[in-house]
PDB file of N, CA and C in Angstrom:
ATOM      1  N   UNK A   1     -35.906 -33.502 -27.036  1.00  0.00           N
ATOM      2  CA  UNK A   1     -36.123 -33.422 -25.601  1.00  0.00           C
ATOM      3  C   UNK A   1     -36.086 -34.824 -25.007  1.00  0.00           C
ATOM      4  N   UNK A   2     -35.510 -34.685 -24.035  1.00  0.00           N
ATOM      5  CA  UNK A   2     -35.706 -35.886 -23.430  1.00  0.00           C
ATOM      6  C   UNK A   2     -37.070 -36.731 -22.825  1.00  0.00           C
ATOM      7  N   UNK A   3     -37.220 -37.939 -22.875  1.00  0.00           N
ATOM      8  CA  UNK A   3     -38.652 -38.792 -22.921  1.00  0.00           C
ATOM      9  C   UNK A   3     -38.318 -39.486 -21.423  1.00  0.00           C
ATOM     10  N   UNK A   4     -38.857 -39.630 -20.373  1.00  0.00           N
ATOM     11  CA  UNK A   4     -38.592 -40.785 -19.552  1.00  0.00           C
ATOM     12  C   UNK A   4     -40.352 -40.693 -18.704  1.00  0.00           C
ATOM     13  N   UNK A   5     -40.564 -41.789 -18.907  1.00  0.00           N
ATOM     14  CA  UNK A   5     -42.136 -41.663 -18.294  1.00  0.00           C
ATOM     15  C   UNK A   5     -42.386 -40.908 -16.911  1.00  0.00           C
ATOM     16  N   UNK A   6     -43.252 -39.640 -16.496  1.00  0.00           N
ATOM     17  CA  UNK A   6     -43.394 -39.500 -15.626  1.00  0.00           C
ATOM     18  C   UNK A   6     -42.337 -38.747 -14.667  1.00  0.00           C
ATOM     19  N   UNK A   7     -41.055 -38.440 -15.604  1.00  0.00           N
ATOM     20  CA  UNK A   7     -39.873 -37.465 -15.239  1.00  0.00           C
ATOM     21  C   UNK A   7     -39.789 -36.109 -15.902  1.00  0.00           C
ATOM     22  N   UNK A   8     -39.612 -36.883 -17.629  1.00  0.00           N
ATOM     23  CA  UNK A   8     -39.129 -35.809 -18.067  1.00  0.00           C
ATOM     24  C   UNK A   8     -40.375 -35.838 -19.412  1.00  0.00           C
ATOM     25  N   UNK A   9     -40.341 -34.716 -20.475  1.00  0.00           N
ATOM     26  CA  UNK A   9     -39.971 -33.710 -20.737  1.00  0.00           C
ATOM     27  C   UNK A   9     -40.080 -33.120 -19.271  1.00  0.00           C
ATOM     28  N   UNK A  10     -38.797 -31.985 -19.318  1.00  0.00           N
ATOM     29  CA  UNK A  10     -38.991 -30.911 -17.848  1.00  0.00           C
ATOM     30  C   UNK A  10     -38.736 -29.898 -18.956  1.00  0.00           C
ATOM     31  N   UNK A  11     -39.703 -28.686 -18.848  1.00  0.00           N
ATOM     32  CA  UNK A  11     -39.822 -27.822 -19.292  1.00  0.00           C
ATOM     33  C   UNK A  11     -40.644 -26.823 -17.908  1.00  0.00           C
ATOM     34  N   UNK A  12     -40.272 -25.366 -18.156  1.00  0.00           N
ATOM     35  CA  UNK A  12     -40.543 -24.499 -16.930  1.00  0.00           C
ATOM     36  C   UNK A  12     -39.846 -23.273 -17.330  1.00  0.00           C
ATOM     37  N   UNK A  13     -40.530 -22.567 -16.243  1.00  0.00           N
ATOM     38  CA  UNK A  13     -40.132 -21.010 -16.263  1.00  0.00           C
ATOM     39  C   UNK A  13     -39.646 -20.632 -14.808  1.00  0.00           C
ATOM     40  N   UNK A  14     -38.146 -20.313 -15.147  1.00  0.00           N
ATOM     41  CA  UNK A  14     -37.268 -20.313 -13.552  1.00  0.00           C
ATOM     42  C   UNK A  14     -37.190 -18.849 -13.313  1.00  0.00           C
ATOM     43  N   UNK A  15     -37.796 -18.500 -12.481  1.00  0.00           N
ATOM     44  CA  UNK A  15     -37.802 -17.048 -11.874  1.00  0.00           C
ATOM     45  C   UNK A  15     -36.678 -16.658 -10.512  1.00  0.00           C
ATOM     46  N   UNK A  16     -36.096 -16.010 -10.830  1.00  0.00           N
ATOM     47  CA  UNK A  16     -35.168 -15.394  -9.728  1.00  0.00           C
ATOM     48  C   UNK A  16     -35.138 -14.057  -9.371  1.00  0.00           C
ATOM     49  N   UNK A  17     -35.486 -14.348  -7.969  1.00  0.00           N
ATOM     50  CA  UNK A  17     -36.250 -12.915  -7.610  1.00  0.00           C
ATOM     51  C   UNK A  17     -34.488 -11.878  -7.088  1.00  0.00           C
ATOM     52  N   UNK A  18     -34.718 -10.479  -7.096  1.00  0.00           N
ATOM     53  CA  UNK A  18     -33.401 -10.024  -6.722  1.00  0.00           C
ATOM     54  C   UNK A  18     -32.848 -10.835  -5.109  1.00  0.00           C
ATOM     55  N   UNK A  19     -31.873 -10.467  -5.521  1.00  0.00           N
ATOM     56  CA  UNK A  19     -30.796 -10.766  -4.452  1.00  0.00           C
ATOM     57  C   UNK A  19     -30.926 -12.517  -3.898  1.00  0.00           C
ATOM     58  N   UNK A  20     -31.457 -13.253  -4.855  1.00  0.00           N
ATOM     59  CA  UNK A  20     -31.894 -14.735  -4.873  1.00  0.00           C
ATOM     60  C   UNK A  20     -30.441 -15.436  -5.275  1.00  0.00           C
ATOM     61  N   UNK A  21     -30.229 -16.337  -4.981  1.00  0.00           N
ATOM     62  CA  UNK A  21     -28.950 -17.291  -4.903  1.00  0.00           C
ATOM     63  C   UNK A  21     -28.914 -18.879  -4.884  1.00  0.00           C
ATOM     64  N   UNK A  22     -29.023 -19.241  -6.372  1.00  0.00           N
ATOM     65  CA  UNK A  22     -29.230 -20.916  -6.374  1.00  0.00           C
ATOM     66  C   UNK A  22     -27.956 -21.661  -5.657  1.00  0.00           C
ATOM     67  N   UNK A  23     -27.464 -22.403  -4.685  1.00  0.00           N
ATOM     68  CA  UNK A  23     -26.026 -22.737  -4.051  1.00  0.00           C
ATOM     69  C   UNK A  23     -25.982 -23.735  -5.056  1.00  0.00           C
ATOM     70  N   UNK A  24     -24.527 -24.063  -5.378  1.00  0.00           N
ATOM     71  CA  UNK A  24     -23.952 -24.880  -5.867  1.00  0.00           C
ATOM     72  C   UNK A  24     -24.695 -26.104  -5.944  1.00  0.00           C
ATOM     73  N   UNK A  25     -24.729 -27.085  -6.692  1.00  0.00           N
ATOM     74  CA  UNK A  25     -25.158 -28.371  -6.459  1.00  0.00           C
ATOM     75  C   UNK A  25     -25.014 -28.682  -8.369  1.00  0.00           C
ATOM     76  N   UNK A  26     -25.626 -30.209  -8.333  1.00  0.00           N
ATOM     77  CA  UNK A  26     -24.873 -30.982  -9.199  1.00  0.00           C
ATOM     78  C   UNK A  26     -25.910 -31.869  -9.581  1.00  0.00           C
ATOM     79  N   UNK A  27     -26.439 -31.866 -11.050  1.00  0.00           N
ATOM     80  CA  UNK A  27     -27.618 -33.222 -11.333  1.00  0.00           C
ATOM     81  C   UNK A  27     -27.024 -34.367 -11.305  1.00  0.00           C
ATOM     82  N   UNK A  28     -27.722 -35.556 -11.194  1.00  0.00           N
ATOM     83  CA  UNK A  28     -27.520 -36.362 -10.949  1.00  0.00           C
ATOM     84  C   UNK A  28     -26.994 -37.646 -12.284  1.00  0.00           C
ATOM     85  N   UNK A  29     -27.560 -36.748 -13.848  1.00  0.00           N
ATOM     86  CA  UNK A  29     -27.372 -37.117 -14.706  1.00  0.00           C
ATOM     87  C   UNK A  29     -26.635 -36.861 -16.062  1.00  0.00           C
ATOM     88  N   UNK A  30     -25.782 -37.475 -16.650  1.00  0.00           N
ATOM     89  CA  UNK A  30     -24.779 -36.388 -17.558  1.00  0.00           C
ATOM     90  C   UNK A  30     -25.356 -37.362 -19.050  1.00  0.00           C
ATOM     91  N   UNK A  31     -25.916 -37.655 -19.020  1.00  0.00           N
ATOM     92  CA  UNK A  31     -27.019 -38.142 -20.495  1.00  0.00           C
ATOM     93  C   UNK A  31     -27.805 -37.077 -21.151  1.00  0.00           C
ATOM     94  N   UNK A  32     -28.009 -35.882 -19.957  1.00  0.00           N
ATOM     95  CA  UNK A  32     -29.280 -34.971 -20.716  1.00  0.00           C
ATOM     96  C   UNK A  32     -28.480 -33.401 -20.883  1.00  0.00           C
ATOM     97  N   UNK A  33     -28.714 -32.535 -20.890  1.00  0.00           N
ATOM     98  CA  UNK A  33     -28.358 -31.200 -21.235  1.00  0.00           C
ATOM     99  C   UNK A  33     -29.286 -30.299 -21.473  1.00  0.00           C
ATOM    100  N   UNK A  34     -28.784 -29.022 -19.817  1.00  0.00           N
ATOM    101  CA  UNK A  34     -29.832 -28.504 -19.524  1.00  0.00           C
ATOM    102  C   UNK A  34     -29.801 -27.093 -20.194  1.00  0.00           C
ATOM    103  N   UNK A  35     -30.695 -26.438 -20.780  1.00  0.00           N
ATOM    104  CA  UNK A  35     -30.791 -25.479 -21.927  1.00  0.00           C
ATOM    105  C   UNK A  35     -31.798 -24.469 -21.257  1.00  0.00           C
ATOM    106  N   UNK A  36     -31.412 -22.762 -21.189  1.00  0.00           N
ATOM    107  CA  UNK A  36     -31.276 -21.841 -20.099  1.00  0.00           C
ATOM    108  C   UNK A  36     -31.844 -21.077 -21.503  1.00  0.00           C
ATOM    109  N   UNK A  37     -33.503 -20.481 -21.498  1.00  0.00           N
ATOM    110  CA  UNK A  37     -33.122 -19.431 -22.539  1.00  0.00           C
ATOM    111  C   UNK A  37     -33.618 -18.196 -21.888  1.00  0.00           C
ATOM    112  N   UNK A  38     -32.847 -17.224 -22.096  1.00  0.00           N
ATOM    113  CA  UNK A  38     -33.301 -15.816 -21.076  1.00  0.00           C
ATOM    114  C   UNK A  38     -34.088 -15.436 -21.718  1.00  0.00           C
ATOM    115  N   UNK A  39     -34.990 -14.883 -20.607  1.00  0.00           N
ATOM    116  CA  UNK A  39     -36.343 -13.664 -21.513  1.00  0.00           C
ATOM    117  C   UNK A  39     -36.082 -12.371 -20.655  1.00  0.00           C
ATOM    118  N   UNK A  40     -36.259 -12.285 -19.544  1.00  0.00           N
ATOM    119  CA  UNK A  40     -36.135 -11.439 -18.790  1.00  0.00           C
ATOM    120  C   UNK A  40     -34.615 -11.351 -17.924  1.00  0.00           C
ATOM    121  N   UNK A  41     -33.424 -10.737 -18.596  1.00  0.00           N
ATOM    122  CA  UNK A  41     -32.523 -10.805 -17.580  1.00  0.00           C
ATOM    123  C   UNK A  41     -31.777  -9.101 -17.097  1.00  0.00           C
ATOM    124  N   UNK A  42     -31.727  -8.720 -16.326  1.00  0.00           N
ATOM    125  CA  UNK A  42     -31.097  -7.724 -15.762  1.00  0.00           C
ATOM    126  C   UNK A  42     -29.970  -7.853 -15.915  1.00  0.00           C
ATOM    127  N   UNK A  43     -29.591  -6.488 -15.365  1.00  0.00           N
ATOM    128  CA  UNK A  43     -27.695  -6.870 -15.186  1.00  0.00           C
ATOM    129  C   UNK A  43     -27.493  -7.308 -13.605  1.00  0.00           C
ATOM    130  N   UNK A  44     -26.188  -7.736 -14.175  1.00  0.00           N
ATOM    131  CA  UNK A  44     -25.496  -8.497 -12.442  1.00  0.00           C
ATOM    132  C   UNK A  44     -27.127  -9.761 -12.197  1.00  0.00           C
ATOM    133  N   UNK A  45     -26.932 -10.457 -13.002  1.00  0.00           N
ATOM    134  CA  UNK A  45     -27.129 -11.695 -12.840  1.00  0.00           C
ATOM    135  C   UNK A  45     -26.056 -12.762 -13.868  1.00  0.00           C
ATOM    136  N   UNK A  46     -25.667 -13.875 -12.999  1.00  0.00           N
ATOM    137  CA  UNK A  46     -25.202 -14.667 -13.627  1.00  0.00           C
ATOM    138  C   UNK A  46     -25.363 -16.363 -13.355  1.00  0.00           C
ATOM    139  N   UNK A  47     -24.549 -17.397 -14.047  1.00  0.00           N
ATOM    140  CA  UNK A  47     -24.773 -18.474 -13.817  1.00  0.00           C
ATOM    141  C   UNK A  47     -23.029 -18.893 -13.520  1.00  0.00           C
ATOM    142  N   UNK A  48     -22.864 -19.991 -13.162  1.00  0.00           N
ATOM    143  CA  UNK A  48     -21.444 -20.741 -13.047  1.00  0.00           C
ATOM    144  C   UNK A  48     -21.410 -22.251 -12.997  1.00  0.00           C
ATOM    145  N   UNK A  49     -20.679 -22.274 -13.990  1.00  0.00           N
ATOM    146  CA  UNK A  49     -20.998 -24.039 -14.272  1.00  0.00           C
ATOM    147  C   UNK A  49     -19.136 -24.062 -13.888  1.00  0.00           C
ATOM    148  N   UNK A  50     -18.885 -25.163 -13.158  1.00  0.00           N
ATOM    149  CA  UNK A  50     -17.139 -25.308 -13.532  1.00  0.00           C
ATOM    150  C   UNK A  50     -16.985 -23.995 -12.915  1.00  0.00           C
ATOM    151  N   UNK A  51     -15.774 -24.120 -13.206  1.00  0.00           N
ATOM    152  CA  UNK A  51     -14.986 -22.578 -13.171  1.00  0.00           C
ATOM    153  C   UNK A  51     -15.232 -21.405 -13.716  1.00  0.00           C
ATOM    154  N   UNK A  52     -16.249 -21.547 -14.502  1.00  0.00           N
ATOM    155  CA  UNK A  52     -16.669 -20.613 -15.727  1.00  0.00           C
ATOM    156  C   UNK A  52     -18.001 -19.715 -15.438  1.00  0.00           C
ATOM    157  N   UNK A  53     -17.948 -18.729 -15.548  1.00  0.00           N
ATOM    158  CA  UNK A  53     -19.478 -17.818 -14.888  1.00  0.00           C
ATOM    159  C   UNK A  53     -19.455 -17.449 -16.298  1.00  0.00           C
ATOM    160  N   UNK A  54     -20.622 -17.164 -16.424  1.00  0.00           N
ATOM    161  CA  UNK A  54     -21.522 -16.545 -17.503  1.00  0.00           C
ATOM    162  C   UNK A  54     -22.423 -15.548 -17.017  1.00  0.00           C
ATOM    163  N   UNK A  55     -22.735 -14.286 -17.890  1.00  0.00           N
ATOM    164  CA  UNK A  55     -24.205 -13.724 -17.742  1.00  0.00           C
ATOM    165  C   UNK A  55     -25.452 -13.818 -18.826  1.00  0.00           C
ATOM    166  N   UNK A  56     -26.327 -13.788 -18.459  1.00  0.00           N
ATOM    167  CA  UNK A  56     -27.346 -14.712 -19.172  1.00  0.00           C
ATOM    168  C   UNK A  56     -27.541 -13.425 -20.487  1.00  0.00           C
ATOM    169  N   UNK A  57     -27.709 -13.665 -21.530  1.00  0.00           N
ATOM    170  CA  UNK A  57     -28.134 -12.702 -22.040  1.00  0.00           C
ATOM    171  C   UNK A  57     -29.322 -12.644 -22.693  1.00  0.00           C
ATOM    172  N   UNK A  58     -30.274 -11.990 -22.952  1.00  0.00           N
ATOM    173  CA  UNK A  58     -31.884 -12.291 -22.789  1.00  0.00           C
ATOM    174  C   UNK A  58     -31.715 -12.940 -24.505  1.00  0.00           C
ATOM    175  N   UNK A  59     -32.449 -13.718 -25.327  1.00  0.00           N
ATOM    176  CA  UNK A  59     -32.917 -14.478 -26.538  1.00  0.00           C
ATOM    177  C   UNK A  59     -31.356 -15.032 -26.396  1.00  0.00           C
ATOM    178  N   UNK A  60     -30.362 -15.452 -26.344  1.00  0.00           N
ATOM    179  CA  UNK A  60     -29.330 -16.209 -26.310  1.00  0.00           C
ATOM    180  C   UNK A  60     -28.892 -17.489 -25.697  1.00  0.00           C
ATOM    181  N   UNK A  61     -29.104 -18.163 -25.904  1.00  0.00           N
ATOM    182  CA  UNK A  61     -29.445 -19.400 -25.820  1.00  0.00           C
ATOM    183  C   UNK A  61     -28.006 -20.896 -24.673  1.00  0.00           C
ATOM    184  N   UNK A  62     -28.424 -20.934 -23.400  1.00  0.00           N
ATOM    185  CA  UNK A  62     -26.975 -21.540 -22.724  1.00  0.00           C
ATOM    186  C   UNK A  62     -27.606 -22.953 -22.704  1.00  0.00           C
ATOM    187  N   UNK A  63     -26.590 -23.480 -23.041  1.00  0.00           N
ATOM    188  CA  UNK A  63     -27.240 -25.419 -23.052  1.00  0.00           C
ATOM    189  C   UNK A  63     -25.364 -25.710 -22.129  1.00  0.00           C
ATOM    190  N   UNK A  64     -25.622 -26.435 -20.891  1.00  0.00           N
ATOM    191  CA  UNK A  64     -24.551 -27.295 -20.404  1.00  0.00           C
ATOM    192  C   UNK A  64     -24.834 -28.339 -19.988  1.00  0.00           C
ATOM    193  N   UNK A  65     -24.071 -28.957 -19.273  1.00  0.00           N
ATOM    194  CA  UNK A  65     -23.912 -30.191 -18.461  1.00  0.00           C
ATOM    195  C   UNK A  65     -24.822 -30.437 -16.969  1.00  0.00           C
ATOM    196  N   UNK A  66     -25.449 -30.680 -16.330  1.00  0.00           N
ATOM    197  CA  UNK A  66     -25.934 -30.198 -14.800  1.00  0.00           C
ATOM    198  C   UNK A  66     -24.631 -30.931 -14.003  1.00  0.00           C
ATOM    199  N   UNK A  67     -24.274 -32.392 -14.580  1.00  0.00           N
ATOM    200  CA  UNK A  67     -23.737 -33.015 -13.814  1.00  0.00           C
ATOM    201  C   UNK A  67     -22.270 -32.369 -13.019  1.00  0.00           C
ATOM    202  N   UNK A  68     -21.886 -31.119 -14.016  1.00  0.00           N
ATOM    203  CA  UNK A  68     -20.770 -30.532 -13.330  1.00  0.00           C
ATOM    204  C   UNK A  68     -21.581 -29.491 -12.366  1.00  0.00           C
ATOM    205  N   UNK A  69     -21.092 -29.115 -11.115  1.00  0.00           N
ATOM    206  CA  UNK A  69     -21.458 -28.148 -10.089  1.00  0.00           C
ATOM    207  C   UNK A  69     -21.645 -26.865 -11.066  1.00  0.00           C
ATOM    208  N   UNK A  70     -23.066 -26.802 -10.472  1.00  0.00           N
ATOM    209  CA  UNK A  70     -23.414 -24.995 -10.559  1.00  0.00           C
ATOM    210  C   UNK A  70     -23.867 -24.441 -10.239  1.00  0.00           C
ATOM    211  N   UNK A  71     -24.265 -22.856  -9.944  1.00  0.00           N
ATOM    212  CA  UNK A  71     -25.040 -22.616  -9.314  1.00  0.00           C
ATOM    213  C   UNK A  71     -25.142 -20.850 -10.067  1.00  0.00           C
ATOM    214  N   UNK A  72     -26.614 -20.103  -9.495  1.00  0.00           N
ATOM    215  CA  UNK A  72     -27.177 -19.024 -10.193  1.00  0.00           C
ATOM    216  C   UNK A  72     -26.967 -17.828  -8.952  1.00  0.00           C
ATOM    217  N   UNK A  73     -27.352 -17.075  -9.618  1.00  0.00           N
ATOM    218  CA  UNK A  73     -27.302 -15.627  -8.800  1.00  0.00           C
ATOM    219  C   UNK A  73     -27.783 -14.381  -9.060  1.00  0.00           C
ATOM    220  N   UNK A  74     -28.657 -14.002  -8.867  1.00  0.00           N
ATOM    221  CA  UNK A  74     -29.317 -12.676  -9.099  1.00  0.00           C
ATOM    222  C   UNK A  74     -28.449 -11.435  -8.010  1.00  0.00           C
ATOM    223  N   UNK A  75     -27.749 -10.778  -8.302  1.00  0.00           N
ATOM    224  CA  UNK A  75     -27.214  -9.382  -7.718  1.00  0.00           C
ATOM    225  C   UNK A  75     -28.040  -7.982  -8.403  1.00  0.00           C
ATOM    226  N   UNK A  76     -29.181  -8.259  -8.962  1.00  0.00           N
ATOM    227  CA  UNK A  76     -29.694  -7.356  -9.509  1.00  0.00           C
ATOM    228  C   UNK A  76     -30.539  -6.742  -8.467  1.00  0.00           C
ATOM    229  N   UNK A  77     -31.543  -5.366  -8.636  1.00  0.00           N
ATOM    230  CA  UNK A  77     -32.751  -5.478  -8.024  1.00  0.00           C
ATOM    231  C   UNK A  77     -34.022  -5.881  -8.719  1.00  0.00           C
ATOM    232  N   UNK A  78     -34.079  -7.179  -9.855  1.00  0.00           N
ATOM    233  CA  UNK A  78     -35.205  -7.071 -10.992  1.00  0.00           C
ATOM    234  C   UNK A  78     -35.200  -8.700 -10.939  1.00  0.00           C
ATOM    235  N   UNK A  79     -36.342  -9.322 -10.954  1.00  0.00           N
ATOM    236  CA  UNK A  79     -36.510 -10.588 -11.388  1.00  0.00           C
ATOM    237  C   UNK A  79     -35.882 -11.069 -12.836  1.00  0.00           C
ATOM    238  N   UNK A  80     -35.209 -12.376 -12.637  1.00  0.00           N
ATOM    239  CA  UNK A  80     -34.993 -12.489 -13.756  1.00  0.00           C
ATOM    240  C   UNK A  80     -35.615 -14.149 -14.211  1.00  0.00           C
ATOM    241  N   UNK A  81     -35.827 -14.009 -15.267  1.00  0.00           N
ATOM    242  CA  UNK A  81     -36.435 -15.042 -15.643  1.00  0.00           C
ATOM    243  C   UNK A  81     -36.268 -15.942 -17.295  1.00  0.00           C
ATOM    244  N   UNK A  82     -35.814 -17.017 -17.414  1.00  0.00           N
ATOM    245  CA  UNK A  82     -35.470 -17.869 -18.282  1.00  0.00           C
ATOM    246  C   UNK A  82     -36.579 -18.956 -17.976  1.00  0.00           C
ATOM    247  N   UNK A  83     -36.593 -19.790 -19.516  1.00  0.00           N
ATOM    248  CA  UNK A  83     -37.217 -20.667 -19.921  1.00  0.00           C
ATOM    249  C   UNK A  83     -35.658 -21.697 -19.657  1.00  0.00           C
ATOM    250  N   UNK A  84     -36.150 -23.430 -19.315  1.00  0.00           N
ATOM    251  CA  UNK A  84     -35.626 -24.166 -18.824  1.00  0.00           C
ATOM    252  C   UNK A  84     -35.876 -25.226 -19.215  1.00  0.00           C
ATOM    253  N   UNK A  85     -34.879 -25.984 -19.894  1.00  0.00           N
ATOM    254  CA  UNK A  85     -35.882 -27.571 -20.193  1.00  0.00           C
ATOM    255  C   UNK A  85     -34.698 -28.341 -20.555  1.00  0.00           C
ATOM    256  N   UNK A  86     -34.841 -29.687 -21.259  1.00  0.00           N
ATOM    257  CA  UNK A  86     -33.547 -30.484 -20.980  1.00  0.00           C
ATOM    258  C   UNK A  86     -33.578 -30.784 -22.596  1.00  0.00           C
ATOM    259  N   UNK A  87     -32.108 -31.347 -22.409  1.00  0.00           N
ATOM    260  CA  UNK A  87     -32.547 -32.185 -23.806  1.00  0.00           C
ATOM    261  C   UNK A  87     -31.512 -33.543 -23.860  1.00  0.00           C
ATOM    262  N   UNK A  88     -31.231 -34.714 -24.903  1.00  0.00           N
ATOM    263  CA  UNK A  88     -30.652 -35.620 -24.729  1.00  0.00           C
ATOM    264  C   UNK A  88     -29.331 -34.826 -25.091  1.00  0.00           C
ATOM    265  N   UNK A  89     -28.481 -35.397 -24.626  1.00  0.00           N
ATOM    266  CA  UNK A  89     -27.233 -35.196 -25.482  1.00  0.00           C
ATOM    267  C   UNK A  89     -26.540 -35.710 -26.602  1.00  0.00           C
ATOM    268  N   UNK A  90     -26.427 -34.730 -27.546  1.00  0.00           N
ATOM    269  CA  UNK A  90     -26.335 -35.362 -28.724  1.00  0.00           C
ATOM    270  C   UNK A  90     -25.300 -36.584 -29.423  1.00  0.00           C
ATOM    271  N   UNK A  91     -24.749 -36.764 -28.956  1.00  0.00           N
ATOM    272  CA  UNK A  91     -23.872 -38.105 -29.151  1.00  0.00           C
ATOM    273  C   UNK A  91     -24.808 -39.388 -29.096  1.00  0.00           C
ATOM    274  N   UNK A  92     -25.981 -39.506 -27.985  1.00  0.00           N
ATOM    275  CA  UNK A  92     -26.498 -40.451 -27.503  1.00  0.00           C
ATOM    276  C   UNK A  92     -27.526 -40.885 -28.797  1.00  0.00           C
ATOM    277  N   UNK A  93     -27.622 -42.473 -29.387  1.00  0.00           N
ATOM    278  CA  UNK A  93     -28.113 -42.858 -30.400  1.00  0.00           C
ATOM    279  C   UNK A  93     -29.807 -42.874 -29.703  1.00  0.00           C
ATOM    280  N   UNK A  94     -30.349 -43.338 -30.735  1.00  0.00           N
ATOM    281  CA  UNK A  94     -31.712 -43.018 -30.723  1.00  0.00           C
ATOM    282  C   UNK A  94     -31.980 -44.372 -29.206  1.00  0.00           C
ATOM    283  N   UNK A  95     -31.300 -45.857 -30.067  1.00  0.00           N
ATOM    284  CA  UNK A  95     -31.299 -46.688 -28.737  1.00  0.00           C
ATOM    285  C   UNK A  95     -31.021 -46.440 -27.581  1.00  0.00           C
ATOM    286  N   UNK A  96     -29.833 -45.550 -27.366  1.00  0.00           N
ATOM    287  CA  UNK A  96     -29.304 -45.718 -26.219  1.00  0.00           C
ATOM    288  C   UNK A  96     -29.819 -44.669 -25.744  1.00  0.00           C
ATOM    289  N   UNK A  97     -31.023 -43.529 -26.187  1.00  0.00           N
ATOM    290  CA  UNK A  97     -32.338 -43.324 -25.417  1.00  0.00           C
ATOM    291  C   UNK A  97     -33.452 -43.595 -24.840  1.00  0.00           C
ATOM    292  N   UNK A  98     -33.609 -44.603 -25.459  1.00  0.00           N
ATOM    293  CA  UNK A  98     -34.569 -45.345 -25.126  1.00  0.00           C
ATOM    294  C   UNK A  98     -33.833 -46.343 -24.042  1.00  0.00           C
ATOM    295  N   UNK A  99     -33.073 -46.667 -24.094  1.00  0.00           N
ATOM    296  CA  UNK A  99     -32.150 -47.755 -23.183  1.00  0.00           C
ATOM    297  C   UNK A  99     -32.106 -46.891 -21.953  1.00  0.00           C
ATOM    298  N   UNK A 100     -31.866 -45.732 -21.700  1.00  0.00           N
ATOM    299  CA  UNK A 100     -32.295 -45.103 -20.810  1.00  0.00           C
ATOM    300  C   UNK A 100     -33.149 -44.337 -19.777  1.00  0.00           C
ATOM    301  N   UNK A 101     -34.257 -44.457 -20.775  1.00  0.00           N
ATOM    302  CA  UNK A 101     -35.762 -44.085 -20.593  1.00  0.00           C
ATOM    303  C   UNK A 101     -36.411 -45.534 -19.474  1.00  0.00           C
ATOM    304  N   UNK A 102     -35.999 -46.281 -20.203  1.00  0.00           N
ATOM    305  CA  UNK A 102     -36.421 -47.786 -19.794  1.00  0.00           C
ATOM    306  C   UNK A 102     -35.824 -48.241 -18.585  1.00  0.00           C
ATOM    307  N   UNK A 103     -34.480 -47.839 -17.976  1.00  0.00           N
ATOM    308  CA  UNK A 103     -33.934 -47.737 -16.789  1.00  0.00           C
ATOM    309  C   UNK A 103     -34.257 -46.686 -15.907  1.00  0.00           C
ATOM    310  N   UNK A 104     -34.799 -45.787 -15.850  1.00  0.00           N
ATOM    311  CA  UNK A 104     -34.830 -44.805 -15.265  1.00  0.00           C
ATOM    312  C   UNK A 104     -36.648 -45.384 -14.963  1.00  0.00           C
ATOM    313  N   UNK A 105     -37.586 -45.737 -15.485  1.00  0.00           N
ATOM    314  CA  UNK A 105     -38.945 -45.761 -15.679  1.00  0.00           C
ATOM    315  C   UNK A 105     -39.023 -47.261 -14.696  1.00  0.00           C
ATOM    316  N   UNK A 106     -37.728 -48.245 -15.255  1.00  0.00           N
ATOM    317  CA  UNK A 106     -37.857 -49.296 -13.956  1.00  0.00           C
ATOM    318  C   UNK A 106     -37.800 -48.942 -12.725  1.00  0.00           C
ATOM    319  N   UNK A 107     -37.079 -48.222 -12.616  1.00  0.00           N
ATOM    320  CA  UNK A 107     -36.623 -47.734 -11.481  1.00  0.00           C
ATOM    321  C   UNK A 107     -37.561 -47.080 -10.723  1.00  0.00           C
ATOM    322  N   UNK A 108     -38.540 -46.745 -11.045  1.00  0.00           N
ATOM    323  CA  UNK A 108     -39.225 -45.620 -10.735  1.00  0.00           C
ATOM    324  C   UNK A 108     -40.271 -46.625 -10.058  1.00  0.00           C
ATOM    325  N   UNK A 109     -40.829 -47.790 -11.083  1.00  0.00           N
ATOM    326  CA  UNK A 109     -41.612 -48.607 -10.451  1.00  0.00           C
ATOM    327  C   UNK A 109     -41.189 -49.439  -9.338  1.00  0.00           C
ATOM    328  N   UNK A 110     -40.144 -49.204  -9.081  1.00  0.00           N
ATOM    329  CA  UNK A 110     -39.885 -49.764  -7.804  1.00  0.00           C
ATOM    330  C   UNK A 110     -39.484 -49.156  -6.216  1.00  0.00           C
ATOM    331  N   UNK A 111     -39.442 -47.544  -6.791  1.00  0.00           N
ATOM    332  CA  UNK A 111     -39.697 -46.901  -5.771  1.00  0.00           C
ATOM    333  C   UNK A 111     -40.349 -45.818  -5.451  1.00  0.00           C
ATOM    334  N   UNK A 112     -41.382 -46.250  -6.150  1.00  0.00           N
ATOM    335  CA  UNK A 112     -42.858 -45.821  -5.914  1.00  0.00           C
ATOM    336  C   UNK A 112     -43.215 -47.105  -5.596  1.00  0.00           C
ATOM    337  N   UNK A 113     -43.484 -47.618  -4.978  1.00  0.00           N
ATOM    338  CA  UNK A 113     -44.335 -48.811  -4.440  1.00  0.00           C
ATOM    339  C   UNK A 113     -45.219 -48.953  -3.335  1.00  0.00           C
ATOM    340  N   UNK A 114     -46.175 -48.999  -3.698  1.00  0.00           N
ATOM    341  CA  UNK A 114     -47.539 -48.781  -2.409  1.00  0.00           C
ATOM    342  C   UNK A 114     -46.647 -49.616  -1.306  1.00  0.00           C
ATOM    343  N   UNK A 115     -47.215 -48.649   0.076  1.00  0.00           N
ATOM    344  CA  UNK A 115     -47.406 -49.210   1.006  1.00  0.00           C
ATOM    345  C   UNK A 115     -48.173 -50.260   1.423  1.00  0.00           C
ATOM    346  N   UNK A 116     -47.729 -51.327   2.601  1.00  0.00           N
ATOM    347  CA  UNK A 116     -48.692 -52.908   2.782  1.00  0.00           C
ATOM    348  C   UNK A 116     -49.212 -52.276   3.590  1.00  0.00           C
TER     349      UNK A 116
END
């Protein structure tokens, strides 16, 4: 899982209520990889990363990219609900996690900065 002080681990439970519609949009980071595991999914729900739609299928496990556009969709009438959390991407060496942890954590201290 990914480490960055005060960001990440992100771990959660994403609920989508019927007829709910995540719009398109795009993370900001292509270092991590975001991992979708269904518990509760109906039919006529799906996801779309790219060009590519998927339907979630409940214990089956979706890990992609955020940084490419995507977005969710419940067409069901039933909540659906997946577990959500990130992880590094595996190419990335143990340093060049930490090399990133450490940029992201500077960063942070500088914009969070008390007001004078």
């Amino acid at each position: 899982m990914t480490q960055i002080a005060g960001q990440t681990p992100s771990v959660l439970f994403s609920r989508l209520t019927p007829g709910a519609h995540i719009p398109p949009h795009r993370g900001m980071l292509n270092c991590r990889l975001i991992c979708h595991l269904p518990l509760i999914v109906p039919d006529n729900c799906w996801l779309r990363v790219g060009s590519e739609t998927r339907k979630w299928r409940e214990g089956e496990l979706m890990i992609f990219d955020d940084s490419f556009e995507h977005e969710a969709k419940n067409d069901s009438a039933e909540t659906r609900i997946i577990l959500l959390f990130d992880i590094w991407r595996p190419e990335l060496t143990a340093d060049e996690q930490t090399g990133i942890s450490k940029i992201f954590e500077t960063i942070a201290t500088f914009t969070h900065l008390p007001e004078a």
